[in-house]
C-alpha atoms as a PDB file:
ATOM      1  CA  UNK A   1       0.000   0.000   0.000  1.00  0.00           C
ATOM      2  CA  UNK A   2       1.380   3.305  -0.913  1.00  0.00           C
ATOM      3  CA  UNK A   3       2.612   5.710   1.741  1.00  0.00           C
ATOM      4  CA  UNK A   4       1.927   9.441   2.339  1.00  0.00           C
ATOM      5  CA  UNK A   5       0.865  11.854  -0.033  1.00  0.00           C
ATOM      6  CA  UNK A   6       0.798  11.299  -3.989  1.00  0.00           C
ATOM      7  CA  UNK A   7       3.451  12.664  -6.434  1.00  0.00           C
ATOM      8  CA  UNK A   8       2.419  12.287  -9.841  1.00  0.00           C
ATOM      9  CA  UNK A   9      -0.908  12.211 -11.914  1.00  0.00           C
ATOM     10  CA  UNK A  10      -2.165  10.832 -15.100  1.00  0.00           C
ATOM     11  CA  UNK A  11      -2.246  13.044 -17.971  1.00  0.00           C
ATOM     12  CA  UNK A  12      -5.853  10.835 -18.421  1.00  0.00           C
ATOM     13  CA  UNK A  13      -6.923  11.744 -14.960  1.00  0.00           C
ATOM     14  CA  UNK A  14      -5.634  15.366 -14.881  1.00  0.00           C
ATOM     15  CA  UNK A  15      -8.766  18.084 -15.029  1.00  0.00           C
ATOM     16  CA  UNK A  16     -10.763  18.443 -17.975  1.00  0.00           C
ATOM     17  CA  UNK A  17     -10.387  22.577 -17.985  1.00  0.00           C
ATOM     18  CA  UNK A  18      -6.655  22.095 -18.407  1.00  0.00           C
ATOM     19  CA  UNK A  19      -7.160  20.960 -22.150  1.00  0.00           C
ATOM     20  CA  UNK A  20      -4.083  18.639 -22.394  1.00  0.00           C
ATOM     21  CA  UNK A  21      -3.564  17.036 -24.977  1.00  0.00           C
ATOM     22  CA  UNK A  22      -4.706  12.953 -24.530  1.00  0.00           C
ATOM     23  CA  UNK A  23      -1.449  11.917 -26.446  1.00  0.00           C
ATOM     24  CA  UNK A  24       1.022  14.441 -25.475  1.00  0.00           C
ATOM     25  CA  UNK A  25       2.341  11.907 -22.737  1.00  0.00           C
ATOM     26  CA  UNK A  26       1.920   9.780 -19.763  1.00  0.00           C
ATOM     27  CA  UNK A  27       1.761  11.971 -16.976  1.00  0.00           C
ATOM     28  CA  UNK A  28       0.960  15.131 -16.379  1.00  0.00           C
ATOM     29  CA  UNK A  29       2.022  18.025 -14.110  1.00  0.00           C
ATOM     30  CA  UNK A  30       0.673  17.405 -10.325  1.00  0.00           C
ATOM     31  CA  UNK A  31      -0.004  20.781  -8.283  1.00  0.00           C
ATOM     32  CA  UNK A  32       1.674  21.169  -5.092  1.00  0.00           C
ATOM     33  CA  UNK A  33      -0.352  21.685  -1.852  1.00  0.00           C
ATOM     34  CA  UNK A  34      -1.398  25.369  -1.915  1.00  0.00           C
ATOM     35  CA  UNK A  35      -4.645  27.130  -1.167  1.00  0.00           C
ATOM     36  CA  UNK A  36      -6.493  25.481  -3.844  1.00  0.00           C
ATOM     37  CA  UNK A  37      -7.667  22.087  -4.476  1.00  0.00           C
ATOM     38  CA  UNK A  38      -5.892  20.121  -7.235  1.00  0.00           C
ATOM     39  CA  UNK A  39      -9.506  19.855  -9.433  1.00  0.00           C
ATOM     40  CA  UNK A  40      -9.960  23.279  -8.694  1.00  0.00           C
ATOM     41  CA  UNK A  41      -6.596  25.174  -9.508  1.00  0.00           C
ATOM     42  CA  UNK A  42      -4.577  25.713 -13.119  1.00  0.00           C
ATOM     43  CA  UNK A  43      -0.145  24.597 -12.208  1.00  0.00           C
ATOM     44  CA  UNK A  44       1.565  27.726 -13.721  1.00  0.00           C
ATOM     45  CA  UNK A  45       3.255  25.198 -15.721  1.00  0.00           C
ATOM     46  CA  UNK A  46       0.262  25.005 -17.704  1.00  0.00           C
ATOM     47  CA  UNK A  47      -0.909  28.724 -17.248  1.00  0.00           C
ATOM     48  CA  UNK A  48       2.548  29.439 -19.187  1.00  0.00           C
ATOM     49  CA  UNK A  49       3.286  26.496 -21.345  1.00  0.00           C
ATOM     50  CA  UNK A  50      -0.329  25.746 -22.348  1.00  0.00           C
ATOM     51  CA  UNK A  51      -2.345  29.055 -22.111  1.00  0.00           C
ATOM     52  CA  UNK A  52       0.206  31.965 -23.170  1.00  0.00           C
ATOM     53  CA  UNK A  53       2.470  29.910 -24.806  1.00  0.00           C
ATOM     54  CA  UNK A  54       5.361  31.581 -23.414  1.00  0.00           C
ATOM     55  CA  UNK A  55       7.466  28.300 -22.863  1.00  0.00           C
ATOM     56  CA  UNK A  56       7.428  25.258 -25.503  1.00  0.00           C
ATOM     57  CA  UNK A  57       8.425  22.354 -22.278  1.00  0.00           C
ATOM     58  CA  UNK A  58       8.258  22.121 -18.843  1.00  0.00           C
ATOM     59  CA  UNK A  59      11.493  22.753 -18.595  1.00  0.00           C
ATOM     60  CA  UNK A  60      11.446  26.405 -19.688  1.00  0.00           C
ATOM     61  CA  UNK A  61       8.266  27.056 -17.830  1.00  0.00           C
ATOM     62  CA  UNK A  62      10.366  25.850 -15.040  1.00  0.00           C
ATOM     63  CA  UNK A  63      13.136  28.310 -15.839  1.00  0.00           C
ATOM     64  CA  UNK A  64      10.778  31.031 -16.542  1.00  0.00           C
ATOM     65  CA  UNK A  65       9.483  30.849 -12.836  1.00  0.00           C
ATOM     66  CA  UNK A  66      12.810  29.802 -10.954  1.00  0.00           C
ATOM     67  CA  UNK A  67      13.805  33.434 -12.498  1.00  0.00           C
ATOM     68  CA  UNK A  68      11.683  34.778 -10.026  1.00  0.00           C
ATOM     69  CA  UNK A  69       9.347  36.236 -13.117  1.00  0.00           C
ATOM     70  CA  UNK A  70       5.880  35.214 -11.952  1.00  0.00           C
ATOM     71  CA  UNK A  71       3.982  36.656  -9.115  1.00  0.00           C
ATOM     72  CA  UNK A  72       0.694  35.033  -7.788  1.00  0.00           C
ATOM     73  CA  UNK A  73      -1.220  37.593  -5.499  1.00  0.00           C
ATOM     74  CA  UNK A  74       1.858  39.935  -4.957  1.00  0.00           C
ATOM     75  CA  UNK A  75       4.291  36.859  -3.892  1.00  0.00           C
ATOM     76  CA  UNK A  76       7.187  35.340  -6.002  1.00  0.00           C
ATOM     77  CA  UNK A  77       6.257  31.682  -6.669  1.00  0.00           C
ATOM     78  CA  UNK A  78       9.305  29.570  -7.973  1.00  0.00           C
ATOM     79  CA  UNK A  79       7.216  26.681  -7.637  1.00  0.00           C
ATOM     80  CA  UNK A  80       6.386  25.672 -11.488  1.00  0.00           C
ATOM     81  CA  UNK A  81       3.236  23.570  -9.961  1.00  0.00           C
ATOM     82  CA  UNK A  82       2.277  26.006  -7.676  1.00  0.00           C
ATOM     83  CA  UNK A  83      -1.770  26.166  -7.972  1.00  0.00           C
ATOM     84  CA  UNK A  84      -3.255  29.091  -8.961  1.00  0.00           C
ATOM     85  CA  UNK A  85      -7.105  29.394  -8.949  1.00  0.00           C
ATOM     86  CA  UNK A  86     -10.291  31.441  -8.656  1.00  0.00           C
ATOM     87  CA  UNK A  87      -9.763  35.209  -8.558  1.00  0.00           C
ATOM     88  CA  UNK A  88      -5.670  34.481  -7.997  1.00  0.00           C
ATOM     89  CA  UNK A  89      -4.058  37.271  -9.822  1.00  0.00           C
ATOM     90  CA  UNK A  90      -0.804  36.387 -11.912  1.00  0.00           C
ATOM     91  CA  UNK A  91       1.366  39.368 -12.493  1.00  0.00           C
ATOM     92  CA  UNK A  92       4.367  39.053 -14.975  1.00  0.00           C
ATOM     93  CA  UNK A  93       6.441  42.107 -14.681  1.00  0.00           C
ATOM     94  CA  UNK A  94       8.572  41.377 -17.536  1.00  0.00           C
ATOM     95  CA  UNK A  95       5.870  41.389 -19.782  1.00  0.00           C
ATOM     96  CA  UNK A  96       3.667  44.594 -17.679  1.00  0.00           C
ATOM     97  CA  UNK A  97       0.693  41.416 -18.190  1.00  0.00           C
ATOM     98  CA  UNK A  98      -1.617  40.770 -15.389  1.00  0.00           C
ATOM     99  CA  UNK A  99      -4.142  38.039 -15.381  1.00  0.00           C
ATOM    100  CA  UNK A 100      -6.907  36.832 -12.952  1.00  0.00           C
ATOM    101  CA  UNK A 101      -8.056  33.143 -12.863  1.00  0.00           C
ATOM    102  CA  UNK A 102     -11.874  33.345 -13.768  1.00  0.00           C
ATOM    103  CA  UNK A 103     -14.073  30.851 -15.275  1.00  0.00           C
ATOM    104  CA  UNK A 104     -15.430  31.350 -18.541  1.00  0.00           C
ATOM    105  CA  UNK A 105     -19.261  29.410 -19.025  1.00  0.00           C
ATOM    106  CA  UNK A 106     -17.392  26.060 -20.233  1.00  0.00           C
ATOM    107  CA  UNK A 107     -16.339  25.972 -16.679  1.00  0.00           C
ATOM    108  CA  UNK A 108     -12.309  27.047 -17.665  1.00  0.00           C
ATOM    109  CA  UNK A 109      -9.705  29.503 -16.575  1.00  0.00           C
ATOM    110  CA  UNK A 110     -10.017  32.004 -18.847  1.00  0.00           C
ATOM    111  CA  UNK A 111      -6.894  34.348 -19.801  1.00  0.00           C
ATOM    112  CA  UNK A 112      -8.549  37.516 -18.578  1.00  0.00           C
ATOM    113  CA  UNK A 113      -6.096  40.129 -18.825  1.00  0.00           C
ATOM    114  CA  UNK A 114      -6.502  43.053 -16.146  1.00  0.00           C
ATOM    115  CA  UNK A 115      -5.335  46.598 -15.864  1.00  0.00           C
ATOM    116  CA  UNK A 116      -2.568  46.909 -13.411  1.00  0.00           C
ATOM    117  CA  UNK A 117      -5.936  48.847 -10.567  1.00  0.00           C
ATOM    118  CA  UNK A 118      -7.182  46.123 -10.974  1.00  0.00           C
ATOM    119  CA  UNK A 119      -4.440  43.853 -10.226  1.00  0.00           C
ATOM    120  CA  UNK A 120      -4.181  45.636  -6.665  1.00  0.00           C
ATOM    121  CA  UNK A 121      -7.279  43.923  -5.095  1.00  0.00           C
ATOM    122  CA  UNK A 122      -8.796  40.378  -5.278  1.00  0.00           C
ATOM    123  CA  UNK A 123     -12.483  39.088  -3.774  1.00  0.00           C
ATOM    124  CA  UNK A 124     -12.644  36.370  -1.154  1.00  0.00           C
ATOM    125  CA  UNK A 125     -15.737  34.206  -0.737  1.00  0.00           C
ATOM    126  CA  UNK A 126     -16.177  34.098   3.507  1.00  0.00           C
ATOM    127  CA  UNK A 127     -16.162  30.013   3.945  1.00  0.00           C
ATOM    128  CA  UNK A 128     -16.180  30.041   7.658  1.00  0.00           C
ATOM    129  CA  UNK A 129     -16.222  32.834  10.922  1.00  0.00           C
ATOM    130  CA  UNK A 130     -15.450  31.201  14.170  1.00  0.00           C
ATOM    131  CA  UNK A 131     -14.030  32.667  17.741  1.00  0.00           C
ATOM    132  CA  UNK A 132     -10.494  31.734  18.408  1.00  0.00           C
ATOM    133  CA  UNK A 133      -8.412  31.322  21.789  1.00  0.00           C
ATOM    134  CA  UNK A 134      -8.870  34.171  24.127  1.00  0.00           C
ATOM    135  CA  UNK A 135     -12.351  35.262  22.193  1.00  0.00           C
ATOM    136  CA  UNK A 136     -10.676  36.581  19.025  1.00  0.00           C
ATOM    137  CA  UNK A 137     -12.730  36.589  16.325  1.00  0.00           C
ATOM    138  CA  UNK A 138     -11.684  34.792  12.166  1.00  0.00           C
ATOM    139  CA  UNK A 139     -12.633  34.626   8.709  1.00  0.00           C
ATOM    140  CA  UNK A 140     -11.471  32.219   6.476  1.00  0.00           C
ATOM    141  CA  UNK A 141     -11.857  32.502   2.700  1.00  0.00           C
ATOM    142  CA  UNK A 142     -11.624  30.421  -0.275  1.00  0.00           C
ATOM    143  CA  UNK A 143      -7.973  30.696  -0.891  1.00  0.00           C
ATOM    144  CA  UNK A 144      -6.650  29.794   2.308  1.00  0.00           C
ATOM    145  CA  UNK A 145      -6.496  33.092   3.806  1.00  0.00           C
ATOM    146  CA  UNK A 146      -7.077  33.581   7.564  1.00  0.00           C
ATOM    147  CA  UNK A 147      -7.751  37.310   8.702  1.00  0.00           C
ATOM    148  CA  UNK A 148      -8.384  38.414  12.784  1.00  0.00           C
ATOM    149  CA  UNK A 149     -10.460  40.995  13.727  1.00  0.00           C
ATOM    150  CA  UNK A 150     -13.278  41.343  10.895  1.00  0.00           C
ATOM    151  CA  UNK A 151     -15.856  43.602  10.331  1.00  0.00           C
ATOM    152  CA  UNK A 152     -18.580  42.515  12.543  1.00  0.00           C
ATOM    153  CA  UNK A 153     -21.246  42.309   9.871  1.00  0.00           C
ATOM    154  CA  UNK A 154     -19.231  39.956   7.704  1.00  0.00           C
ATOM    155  CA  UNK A 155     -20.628  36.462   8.036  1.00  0.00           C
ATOM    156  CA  UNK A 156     -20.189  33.475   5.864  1.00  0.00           C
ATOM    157  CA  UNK A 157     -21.025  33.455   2.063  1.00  0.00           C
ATOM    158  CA  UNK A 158     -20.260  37.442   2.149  1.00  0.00           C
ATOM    159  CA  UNK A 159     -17.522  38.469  -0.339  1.00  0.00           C
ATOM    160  CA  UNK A 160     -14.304  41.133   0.750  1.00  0.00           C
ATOM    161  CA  UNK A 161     -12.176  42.921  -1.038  1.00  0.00           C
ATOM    162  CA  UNK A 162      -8.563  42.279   0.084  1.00  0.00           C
ATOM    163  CA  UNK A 163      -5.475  44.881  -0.435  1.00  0.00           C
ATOM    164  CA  UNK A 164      -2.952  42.269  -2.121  1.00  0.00           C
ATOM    165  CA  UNK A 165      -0.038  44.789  -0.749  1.00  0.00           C
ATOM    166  CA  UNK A 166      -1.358  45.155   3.085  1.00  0.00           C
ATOM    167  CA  UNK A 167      -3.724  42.031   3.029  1.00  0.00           C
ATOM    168  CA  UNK A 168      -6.207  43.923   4.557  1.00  0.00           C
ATOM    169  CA  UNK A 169     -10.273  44.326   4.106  1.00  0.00           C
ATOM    170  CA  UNK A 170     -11.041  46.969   2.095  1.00  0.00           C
ATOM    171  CA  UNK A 171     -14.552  46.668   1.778  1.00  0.00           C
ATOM    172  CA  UNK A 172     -17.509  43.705   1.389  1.00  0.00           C
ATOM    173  CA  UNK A 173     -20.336  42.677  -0.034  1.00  0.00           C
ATOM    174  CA  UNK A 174     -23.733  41.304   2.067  1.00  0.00           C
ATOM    175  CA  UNK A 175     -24.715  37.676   0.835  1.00  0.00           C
ATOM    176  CA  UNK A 176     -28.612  38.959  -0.118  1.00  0.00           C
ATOM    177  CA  UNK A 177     -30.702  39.246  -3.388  1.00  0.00           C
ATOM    178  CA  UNK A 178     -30.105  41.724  -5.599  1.00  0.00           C
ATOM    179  CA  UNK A 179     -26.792  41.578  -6.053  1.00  0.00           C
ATOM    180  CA  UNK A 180     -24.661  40.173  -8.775  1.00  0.00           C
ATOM    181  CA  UNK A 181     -22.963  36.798  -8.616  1.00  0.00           C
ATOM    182  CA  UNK A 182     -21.135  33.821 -10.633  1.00  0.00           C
ATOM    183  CA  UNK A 183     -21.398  30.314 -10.191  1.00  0.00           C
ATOM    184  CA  UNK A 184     -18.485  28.797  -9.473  1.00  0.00           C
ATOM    185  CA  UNK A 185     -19.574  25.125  -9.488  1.00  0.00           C
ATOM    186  CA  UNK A 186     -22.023  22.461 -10.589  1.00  0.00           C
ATOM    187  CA  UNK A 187     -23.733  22.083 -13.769  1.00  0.00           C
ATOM    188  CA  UNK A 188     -23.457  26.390 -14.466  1.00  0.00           C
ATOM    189  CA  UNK A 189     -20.536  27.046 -13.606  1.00  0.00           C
ATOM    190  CA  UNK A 190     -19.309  30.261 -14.936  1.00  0.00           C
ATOM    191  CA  UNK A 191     -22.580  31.600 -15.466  1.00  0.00           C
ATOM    192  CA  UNK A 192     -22.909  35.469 -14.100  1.00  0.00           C
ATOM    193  CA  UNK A 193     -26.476  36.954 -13.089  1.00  0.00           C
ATOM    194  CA  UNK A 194     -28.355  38.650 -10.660  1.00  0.00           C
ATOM    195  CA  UNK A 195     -29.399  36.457  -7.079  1.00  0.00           C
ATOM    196  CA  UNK A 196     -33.728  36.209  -6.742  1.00  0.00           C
ATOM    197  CA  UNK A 197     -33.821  34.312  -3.642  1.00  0.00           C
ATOM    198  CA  UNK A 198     -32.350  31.543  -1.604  1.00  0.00           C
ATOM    199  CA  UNK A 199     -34.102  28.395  -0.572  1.00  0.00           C
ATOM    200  CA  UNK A 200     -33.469  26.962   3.160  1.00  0.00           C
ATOM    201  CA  UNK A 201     -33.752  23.053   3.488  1.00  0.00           C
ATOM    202  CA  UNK A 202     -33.309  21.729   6.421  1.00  0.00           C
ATOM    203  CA  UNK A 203     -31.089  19.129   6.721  1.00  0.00           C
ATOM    204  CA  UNK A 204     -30.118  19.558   2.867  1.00  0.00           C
ATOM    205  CA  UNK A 205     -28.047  21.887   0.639  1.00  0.00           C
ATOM    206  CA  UNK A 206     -29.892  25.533   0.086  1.00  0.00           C
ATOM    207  CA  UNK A 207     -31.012  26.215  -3.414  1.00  0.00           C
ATOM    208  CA  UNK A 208     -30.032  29.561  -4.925  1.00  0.00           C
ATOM    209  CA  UNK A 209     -32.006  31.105  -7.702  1.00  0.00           C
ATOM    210  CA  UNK A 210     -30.411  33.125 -10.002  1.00  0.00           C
ATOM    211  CA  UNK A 211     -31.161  35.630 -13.245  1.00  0.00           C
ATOM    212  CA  UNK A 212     -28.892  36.157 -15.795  1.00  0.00           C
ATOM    213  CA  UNK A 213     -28.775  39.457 -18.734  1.00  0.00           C
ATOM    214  CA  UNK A 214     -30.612  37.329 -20.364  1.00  0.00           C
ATOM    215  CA  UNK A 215     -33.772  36.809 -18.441  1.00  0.00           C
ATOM    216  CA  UNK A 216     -33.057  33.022 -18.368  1.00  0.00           C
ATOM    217  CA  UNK A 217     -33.295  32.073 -14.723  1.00  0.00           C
ATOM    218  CA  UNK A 218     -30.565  28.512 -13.567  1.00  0.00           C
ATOM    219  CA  UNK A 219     -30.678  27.264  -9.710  1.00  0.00           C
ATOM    220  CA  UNK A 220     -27.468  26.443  -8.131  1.00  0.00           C
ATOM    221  CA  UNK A 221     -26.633  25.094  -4.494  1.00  0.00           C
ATOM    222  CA  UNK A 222     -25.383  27.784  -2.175  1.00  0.00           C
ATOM    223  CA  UNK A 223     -21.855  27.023  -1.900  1.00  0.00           C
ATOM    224  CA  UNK A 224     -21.717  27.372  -5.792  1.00  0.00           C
ATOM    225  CA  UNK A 225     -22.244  31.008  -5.424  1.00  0.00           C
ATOM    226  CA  UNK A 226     -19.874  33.977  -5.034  1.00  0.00           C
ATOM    227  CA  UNK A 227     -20.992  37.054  -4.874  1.00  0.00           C
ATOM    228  CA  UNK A 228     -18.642  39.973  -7.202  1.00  0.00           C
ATOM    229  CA  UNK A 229     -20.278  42.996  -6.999  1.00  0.00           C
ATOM    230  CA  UNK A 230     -23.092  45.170  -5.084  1.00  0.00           C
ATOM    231  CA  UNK A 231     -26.112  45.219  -7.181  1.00  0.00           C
ATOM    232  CA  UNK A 232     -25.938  44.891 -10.956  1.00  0.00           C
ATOM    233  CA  UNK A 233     -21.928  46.686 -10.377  1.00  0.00           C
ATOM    234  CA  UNK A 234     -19.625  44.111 -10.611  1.00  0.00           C
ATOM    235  CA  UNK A 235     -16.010  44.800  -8.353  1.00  0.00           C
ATOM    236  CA  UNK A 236     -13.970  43.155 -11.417  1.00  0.00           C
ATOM    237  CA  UNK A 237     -13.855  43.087 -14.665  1.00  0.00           C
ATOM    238  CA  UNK A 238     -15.348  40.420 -16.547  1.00  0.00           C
ATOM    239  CA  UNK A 239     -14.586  38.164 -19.325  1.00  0.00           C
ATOM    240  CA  UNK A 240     -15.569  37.672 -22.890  1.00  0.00           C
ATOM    241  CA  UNK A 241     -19.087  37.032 -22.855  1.00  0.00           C
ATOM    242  CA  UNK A 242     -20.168  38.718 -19.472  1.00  0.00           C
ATOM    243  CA  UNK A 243     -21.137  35.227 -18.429  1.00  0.00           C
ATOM    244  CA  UNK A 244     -24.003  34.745 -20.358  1.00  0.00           C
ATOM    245  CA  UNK A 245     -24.278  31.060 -21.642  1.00  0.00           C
ATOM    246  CA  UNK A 246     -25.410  30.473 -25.292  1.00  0.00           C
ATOM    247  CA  UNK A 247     -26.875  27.629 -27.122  1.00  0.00           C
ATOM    248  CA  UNK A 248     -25.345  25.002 -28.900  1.00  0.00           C
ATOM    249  CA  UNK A 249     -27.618  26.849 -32.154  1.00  0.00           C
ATOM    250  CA  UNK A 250     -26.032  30.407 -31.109  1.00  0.00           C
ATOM    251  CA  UNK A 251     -22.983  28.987 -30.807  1.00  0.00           C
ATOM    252  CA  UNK A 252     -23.147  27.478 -34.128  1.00  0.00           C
ATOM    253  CA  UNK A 253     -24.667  31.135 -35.651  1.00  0.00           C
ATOM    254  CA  UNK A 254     -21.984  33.294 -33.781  1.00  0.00           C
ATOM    255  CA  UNK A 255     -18.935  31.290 -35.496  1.00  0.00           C
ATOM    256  CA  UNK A 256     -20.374  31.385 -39.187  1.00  0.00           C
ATOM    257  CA  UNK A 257     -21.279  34.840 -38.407  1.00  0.00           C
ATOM    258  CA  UNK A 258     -17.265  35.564 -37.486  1.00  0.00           C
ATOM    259  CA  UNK A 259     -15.926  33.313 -40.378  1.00  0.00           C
ATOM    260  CA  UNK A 260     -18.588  35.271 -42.674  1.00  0.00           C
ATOM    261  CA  UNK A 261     -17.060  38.683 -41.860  1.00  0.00           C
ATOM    262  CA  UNK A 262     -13.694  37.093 -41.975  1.00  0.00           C
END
């Protein structure tokens, strides 16, 4: 029986959103512990090699970072498997580029490129509040963060914006209807609309109901939902599409439309 934690992963078994290539060998990169799950993050091995196509191997991704080139959130990662995910932003200060990890409605890491405001701030998803030792009160968000001494109206589900230079709160959004949210799991994930109401079950997962620009109305369970913005203003800047999720039809119509004007 194997012994302690696991090292490597099959390029067959490696998550669908990475889009590697079913041939293009036997294994495939395996992210390192970090402060996202390995289904849920993108190894800046792939990020580079993959998505910007700034390295051709793993090996120059892997010299590319060890360079000290790539900054996740602020911080110098060396680590070419270092997972990145949701709302992480990547700064690459050779290039000016900044990206943020957001999913597109195929449920993928898009390459969002952000203006270098915007790279100053990310939003945090409250998973838990709890009192510590000696009645000191903690958040912890999605990314792994731990912060004392919250604002006492944040509770869980909430969303803050976090200062990526001081790490501190600089502002937060209420978990209520009306404002504007993604899903970030399930069948929609990716999807961007407006929250109608939320469904308690006891004893069961909450349903969330939510509208999109579109009128078109998807439920979700509650932990797939992270609120971005107060009302219909969203706190980042959002990807091609604005989250809206077409048909296979429209789909179909929008790419003979583009090769037509081609």
């Amino acid at each position: 029986m194997a012994r302690g934690p696991r090292k490597h992963l099959k390029r067959l078994y490696a998550p669908k959103h990475w889009m590697l290539a079913k041939l293009g060998g036997h294994f495939a990169p395996r992210p390192s512990s970090g402060p996202h799950k390995v289904r849920e993050c993108l190894p800046l091995v792939v990020f580079l090699r993959n998505r910007l196509k700034y390295a051709l191997t793993n090996a120059e991704a892997k010299s590319i970072c060890m360079q000290r080139l790539v900054k996740v959130d602020h911080k110098v990662r060396t680590d070419p498997t270092f997972p990145a995910g949701l709302m992480d932003v990547v700064s690459i200060a050779k290039t000016g580029e900044n990206f943020r990890f957001i999913y597109d409605v195929k449920g993928r890491f898009n390459v969002h490129r952000i203006q270098p405001l915007e790279a100053e701030y990310k939003l945090c998803r409250i998973e838990k509040k709890w009192m510590a030792n000696n009645a000191v009160p903690m958040i912890s968000t999605h990314d792994g963060r731990v912060i004392r001494y919250p604002d006492p109206e944040i509770n869980a589900h909430d969303t803050v914006k976090v200062n990526l230079k001081t790490g501190l709160i600089d502002g937060h959004v209420v978990f209520e209807p009306g404002n504007i949210c993604m899903a970030i799991g399930g069948s929609n994930v990716g999807r961007i609309g407006i929250l109608m109401d939320r469904e308690k079950h006891d004893g069961d997962h909450d349903i969330v109901h939510v509208k999109d620009a579109r009128n078109h109305v998807f439920t979700t369970r509650l932990r797939n939902v992270f609120i971005i913005g107060k009302g219909d203003d969203p706190w980042i800047s959002l990807p091609k599409g604005k989250g809206i999720r077409l048909t296979i039809a429209e789909e179909r119509d929008a790419k003979r439309g583009a090769v037509a004007a081609a």
